[in-house]
N, C-alpha and C. Protein backbone atom coordinates (compact mmCIF):
# COMPACT_ATOMS: atom_id res chain seq x y z
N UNK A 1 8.73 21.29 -12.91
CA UNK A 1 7.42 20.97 -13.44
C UNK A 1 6.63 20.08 -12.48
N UNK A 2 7.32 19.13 -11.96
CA UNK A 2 6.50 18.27 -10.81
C UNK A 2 6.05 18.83 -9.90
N UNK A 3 7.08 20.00 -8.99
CA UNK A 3 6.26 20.67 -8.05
C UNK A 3 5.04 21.18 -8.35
N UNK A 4 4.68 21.87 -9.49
CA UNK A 4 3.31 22.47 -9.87
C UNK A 4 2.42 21.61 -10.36
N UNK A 5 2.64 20.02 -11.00
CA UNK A 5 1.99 18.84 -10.86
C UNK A 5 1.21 18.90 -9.74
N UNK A 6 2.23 18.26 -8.66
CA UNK A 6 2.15 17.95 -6.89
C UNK A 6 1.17 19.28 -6.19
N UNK A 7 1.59 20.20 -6.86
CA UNK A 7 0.60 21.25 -6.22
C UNK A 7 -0.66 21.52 -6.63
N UNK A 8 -1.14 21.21 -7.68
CA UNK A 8 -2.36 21.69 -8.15
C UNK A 8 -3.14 20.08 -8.38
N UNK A 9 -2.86 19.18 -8.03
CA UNK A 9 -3.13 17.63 -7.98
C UNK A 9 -4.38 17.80 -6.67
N UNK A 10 -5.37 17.01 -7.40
CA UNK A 10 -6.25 16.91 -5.95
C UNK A 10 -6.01 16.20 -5.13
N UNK A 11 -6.46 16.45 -3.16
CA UNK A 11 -6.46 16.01 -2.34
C UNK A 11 -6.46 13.70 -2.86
N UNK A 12 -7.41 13.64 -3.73
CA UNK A 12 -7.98 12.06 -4.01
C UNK A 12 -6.56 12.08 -4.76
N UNK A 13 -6.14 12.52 -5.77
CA UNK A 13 -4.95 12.12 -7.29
C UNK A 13 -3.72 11.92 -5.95
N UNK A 14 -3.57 13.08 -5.17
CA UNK A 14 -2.06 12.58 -4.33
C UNK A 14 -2.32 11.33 -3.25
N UNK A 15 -3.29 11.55 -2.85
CA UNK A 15 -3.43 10.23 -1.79
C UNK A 15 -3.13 8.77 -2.86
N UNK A 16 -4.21 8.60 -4.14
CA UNK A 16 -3.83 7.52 -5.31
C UNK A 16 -2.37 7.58 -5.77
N UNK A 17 -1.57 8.37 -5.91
CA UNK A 17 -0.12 8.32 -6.27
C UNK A 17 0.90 8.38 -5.26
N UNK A 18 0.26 8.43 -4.01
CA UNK A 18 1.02 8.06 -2.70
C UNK A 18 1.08 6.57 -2.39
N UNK A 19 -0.42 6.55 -2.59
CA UNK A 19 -0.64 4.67 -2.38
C UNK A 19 0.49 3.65 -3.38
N UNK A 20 0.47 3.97 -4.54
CA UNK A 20 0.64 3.43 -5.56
C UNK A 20 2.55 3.63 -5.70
N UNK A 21 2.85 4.24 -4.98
CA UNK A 21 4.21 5.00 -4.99
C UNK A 21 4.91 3.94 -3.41
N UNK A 22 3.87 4.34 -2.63
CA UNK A 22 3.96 2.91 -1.23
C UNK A 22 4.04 1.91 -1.34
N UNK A 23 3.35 0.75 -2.46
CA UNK A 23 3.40 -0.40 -2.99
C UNK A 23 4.66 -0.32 -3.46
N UNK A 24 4.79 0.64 -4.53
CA UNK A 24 6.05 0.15 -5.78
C UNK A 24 7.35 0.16 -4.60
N UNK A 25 7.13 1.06 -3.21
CA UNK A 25 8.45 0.80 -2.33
C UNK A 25 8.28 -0.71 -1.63
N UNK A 26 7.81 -1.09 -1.52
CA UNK A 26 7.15 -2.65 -0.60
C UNK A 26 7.76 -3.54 -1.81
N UNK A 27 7.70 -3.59 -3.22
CA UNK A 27 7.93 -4.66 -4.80
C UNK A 27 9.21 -4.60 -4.59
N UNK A 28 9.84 -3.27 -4.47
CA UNK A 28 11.26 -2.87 -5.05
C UNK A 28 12.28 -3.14 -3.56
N UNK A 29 11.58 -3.45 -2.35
CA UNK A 29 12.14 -3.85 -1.17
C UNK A 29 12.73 -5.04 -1.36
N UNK A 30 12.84 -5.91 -2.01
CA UNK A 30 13.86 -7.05 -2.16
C UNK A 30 14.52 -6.71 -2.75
N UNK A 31 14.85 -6.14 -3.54
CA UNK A 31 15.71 -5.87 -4.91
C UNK A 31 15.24 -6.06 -6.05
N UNK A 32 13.89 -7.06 -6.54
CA UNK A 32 13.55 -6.94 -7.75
C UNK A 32 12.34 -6.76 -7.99
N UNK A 33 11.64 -6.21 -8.41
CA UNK A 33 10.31 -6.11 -9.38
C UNK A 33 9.99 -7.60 -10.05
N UNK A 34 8.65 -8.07 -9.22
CA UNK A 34 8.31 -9.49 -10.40
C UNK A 34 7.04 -9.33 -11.26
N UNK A 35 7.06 -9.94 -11.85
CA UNK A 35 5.60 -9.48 -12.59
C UNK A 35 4.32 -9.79 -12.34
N UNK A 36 4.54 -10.69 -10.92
CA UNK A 36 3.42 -10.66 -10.15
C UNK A 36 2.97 -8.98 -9.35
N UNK A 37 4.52 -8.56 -9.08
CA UNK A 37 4.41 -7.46 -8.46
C UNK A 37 3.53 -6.45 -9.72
N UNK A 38 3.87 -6.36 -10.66
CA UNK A 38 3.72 -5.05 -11.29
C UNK A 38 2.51 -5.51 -11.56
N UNK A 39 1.81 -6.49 -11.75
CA UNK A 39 -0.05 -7.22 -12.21
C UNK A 39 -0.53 -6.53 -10.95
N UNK A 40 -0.06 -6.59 -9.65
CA UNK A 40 -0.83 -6.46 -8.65
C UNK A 40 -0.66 -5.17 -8.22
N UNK A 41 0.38 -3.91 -8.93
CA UNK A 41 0.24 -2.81 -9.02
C UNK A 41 -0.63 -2.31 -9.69
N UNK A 42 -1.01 -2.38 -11.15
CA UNK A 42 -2.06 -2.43 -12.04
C UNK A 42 -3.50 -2.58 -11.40
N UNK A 43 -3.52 -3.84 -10.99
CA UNK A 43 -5.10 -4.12 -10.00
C UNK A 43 -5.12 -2.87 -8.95
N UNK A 44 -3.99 -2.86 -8.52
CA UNK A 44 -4.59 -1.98 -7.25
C UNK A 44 -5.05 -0.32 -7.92
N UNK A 45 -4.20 -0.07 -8.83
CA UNK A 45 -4.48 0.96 -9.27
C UNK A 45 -6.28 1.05 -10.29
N UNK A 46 -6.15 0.28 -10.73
CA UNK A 46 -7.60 -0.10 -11.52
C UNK A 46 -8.67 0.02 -10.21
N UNK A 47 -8.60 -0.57 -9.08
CA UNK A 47 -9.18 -0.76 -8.01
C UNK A 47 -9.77 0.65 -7.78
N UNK A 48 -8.66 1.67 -7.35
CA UNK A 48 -8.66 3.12 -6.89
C UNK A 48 -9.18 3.87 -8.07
N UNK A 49 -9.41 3.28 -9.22
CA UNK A 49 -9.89 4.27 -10.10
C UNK A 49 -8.95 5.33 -10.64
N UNK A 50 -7.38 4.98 -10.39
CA UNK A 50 -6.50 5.81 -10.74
C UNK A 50 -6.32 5.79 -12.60
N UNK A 51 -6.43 6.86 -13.22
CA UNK A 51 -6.05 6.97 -14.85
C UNK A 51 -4.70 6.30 -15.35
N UNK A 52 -4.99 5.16 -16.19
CA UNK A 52 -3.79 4.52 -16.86
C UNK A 52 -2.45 6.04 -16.90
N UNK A 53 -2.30 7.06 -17.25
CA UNK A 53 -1.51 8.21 -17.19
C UNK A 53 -1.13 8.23 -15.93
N UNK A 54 -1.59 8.50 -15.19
CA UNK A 54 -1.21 9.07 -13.70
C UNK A 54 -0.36 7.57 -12.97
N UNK A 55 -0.91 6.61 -13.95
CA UNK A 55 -0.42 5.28 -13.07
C UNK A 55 0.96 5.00 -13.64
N UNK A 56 1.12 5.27 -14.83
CA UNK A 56 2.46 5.01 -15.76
C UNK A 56 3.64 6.49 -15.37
N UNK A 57 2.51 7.63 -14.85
CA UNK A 57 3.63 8.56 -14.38
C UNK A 57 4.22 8.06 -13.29
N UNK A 58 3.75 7.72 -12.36
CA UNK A 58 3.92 7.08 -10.74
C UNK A 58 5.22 6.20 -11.07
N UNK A 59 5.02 5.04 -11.80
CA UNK A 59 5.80 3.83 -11.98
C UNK A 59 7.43 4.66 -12.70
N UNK A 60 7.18 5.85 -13.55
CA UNK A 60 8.22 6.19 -14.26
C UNK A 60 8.99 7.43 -13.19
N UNK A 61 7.64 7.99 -12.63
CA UNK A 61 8.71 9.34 -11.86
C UNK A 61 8.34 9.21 -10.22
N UNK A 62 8.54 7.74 -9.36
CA UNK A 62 7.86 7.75 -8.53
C UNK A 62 8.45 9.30 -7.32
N UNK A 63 10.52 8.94 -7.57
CA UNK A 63 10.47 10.41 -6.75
C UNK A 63 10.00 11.71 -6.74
N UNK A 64 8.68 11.96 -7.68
CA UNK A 64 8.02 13.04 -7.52
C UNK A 64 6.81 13.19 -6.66
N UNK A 65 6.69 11.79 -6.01
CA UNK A 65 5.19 11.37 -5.61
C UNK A 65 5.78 11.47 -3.82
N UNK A 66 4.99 13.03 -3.48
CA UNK A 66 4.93 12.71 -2.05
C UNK A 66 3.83 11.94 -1.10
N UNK A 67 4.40 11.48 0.01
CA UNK A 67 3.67 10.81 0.87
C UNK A 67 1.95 11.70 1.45
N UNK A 68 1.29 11.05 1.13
CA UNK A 68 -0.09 11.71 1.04
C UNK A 68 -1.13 10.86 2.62
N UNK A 69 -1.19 11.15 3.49
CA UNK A 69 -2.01 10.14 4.19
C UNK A 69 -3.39 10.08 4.16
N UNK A 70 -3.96 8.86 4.10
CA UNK A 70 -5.67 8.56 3.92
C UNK A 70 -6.04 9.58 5.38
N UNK A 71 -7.60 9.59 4.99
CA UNK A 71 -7.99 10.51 6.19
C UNK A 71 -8.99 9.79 7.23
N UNK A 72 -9.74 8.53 6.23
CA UNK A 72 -10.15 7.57 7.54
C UNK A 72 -9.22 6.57 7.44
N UNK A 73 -9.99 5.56 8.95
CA UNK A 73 -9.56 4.03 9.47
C UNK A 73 -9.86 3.24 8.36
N UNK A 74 -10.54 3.32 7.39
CA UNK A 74 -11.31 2.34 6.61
C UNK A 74 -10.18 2.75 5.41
N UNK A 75 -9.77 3.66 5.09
CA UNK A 75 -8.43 4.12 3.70
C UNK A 75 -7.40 3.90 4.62
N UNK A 76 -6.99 3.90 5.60
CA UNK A 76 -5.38 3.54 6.04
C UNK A 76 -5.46 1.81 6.01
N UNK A 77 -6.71 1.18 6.52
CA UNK A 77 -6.76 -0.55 6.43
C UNK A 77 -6.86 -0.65 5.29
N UNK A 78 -7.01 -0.12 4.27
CA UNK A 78 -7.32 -0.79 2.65
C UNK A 78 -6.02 -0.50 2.08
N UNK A 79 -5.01 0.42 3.09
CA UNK A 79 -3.93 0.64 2.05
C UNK A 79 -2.84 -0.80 2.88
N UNK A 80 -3.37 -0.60 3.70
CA UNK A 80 -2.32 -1.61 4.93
C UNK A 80 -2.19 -2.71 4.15
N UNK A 81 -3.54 -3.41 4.25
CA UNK A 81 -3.99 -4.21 3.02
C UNK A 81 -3.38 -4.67 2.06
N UNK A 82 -3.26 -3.73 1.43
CA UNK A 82 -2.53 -3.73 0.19
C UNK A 82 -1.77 -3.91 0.20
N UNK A 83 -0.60 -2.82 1.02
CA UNK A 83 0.66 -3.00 1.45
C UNK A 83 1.44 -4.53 1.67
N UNK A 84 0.28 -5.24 2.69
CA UNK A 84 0.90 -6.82 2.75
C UNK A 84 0.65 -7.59 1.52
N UNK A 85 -0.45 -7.65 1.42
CA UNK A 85 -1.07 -7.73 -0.09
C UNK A 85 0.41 -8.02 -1.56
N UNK A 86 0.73 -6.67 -1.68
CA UNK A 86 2.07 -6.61 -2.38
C UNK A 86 3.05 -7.70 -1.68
N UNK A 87 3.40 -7.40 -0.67
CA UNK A 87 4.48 -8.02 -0.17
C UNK A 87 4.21 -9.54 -0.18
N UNK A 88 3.42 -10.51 -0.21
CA UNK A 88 2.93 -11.81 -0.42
C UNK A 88 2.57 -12.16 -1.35
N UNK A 89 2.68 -11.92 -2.39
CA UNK A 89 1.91 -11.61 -4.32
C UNK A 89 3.41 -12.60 -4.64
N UNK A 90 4.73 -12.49 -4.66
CA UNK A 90 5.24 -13.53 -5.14
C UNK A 90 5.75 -14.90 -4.60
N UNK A 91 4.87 -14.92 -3.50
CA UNK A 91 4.76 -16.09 -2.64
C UNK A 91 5.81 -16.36 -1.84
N UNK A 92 6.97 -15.11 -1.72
CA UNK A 92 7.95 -14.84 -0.58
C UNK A 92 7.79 -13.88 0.44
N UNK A 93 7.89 -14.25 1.64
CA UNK A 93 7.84 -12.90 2.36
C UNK A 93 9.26 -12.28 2.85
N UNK A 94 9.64 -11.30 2.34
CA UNK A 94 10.92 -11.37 2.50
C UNK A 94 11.30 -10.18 4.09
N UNK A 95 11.86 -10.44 5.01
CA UNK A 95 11.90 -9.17 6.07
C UNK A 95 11.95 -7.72 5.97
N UNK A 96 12.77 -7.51 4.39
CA UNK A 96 12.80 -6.24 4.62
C UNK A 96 11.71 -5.89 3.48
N UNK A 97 10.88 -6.65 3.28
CA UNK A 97 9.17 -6.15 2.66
C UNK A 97 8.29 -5.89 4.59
N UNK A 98 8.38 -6.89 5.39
CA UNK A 98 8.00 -6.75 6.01
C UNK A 98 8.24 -5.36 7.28
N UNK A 99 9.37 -5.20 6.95
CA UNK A 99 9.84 -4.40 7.85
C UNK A 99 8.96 -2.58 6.85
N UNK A 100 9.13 -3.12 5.64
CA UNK A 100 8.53 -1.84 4.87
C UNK A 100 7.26 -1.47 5.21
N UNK A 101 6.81 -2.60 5.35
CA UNK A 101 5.31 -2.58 5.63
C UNK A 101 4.98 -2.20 6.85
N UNK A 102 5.64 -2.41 7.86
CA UNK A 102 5.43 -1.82 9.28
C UNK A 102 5.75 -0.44 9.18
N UNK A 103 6.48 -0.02 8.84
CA UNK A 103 6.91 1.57 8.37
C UNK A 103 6.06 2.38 8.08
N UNK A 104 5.26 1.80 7.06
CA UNK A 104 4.26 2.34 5.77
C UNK A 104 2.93 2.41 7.09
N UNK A 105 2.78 1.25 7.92
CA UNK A 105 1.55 1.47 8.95
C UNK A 105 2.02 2.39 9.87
N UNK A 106 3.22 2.74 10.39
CA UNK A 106 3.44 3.51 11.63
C UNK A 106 3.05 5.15 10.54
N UNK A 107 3.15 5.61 9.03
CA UNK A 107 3.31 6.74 8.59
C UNK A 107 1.58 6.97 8.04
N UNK A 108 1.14 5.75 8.51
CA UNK A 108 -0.53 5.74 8.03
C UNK A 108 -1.28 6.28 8.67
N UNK A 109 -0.62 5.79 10.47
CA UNK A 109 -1.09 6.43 11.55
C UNK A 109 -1.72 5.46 12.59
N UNK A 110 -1.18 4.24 12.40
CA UNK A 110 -1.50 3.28 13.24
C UNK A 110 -0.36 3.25 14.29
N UNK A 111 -1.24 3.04 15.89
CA UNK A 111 -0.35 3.18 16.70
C UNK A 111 1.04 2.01 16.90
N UNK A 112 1.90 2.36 17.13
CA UNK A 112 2.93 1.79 17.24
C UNK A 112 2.91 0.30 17.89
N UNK A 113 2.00 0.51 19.16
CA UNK A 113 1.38 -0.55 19.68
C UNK A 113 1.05 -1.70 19.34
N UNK A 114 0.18 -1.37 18.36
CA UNK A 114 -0.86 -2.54 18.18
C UNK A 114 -0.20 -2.93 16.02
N UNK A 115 0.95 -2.17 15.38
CA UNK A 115 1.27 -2.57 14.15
C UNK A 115 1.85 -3.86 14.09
N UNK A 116 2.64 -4.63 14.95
CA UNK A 116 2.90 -5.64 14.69
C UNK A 116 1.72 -6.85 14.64
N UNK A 117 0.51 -6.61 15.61
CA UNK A 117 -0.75 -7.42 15.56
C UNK A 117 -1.22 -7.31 14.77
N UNK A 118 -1.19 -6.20 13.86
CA UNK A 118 -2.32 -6.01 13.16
C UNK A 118 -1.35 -6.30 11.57
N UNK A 119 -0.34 -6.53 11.15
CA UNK A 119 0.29 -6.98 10.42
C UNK A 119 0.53 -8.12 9.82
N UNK A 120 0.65 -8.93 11.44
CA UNK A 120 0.32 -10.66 11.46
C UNK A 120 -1.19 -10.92 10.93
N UNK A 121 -2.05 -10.29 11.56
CA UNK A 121 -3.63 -10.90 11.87
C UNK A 121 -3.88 -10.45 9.73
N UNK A 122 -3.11 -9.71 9.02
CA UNK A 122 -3.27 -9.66 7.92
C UNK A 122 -2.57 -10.72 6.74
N UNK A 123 -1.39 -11.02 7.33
CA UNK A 123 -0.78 -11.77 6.88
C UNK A 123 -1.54 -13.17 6.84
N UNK A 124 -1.60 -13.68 8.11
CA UNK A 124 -2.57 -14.54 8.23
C UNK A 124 -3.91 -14.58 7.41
N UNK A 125 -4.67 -13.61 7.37
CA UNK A 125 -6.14 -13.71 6.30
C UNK A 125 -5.22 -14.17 5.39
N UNK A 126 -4.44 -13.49 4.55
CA UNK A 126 -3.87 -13.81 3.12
C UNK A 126 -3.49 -15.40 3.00
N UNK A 127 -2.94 -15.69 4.03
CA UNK A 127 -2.25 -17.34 4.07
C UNK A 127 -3.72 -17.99 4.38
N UNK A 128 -4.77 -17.45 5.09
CA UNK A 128 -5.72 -19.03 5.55
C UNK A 128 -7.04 -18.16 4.17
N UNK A 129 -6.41 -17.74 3.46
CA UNK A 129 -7.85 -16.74 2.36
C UNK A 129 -9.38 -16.44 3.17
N UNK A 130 -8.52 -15.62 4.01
CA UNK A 130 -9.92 -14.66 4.64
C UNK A 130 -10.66 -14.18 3.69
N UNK A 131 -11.96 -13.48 3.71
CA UNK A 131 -12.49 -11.99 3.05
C UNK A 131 -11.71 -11.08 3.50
N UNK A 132 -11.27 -10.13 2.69
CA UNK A 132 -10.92 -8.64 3.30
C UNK A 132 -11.39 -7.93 4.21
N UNK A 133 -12.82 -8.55 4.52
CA UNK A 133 -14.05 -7.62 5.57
C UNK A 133 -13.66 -8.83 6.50
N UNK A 134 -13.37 -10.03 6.91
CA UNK A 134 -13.36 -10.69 7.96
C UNK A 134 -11.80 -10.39 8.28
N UNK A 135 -11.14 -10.13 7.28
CA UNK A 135 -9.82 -9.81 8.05
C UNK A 135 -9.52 -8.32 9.03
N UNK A 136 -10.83 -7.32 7.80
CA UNK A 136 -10.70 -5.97 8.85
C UNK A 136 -11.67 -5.77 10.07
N UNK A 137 -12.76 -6.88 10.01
CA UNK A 137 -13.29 -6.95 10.91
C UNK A 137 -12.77 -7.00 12.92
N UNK A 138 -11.77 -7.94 11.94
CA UNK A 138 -10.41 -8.59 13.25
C UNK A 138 -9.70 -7.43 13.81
N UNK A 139 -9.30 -6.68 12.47
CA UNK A 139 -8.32 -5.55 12.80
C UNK A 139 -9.27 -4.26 13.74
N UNK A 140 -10.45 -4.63 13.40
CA UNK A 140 -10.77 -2.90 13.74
C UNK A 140 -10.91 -3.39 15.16
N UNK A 141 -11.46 -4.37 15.83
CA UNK A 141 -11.32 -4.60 17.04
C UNK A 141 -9.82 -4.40 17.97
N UNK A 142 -9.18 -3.99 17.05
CA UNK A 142 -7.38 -3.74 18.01
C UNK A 142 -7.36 -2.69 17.44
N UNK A 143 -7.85 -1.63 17.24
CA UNK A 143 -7.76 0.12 17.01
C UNK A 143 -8.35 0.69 18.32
C-alpha cells in the first residue's frame, strides 16, 4: 500500500515527508526522542504547511518515506537549517547528531568541501541567535 502512497504523492508531499523523516533521523540519533525534539518536529512541519495526517503518518511509518531532494539552494539551506536546528533543540550537541547532519548536507547536495563550514557557520547563528537570513546570508557566500 505505501508503494502506491509514495507513487502517486506529489513532487511538494515527498520532498515534506522526506524533510520531516530527515529530522526524526537527526532526534532519534542519540538514542532518544525528547519532547523538545518532537515540539520542534511539529513546528517544522506546521512551517512547511505539511497536513496534521501526513505528519502523524511520517512519525508512525517513517520507513515508508523515501529520500526526496529539494530542487533549489534556498530548500536545501532551509532544510540544513533545520537539520542543525533539530540537533541543538535539547541543548546537547551530541556527535553522532552531528555527524547525521553532515550526511543529510552531503545527500542535499552540498559540496563535500565546503559542509563542514557551512555546518559550523550554522551552528554558530543558533549559539550567538543570528536571523536565519543573516546566517544564510553567510552561507550562500561559501556555495
Amino acid at each position: 500500500m505505501s508503494f502506491f502512497k509514495n507513487l502517486f504523492s506529489s513532487a511538494e508531499t515527498k520532498r515534506r515527508k522526506s524533510h520531516i523523516m530527515n529530522l526524526l533521523s537527526v532526534a532519534a540519533a542519540d538514542g532518544k526522542i525528547t519532547r523538545e525534539e518532537i515540539d520542534y518536529l511539529a513546528y517544522v512541519a506546521e512551517k512547511i504547511y505539511m497536513p496534521r495526517e501526513e505528519f502523524i503518518d511520517v512519525i508512525k511509518n517513517p520507513q515508508d518515506v523515501i529520500f526526496y531532494p529539494p530542487e533549489s539552494n534556498r530548500e536545501r539551506l532551509d532544510q540544513l537549517y533545520d537539520l542543525v536546528g533539530m540537533m541543538m533543540i535539547d541543548g546537547h550537541i551530541d556527535q553522532d547528531e552531528i555527524i547525521r547532519c553532515k550526511m543529510f548536507a552531503q545527500k542535499l547536495g552540498f559540496k563535500s568541501s565546503v559542509i563542514d563550514a557551512i555546518v559550523a557557520q550554522i551552528i554558530d547563528g543558533f549559539i550567538n541567535h543570528l536571523a536565519r537570513e543573516a546566517v544564510f546570508a553567510q552561507v550562500m557566500r561559501m556555495l
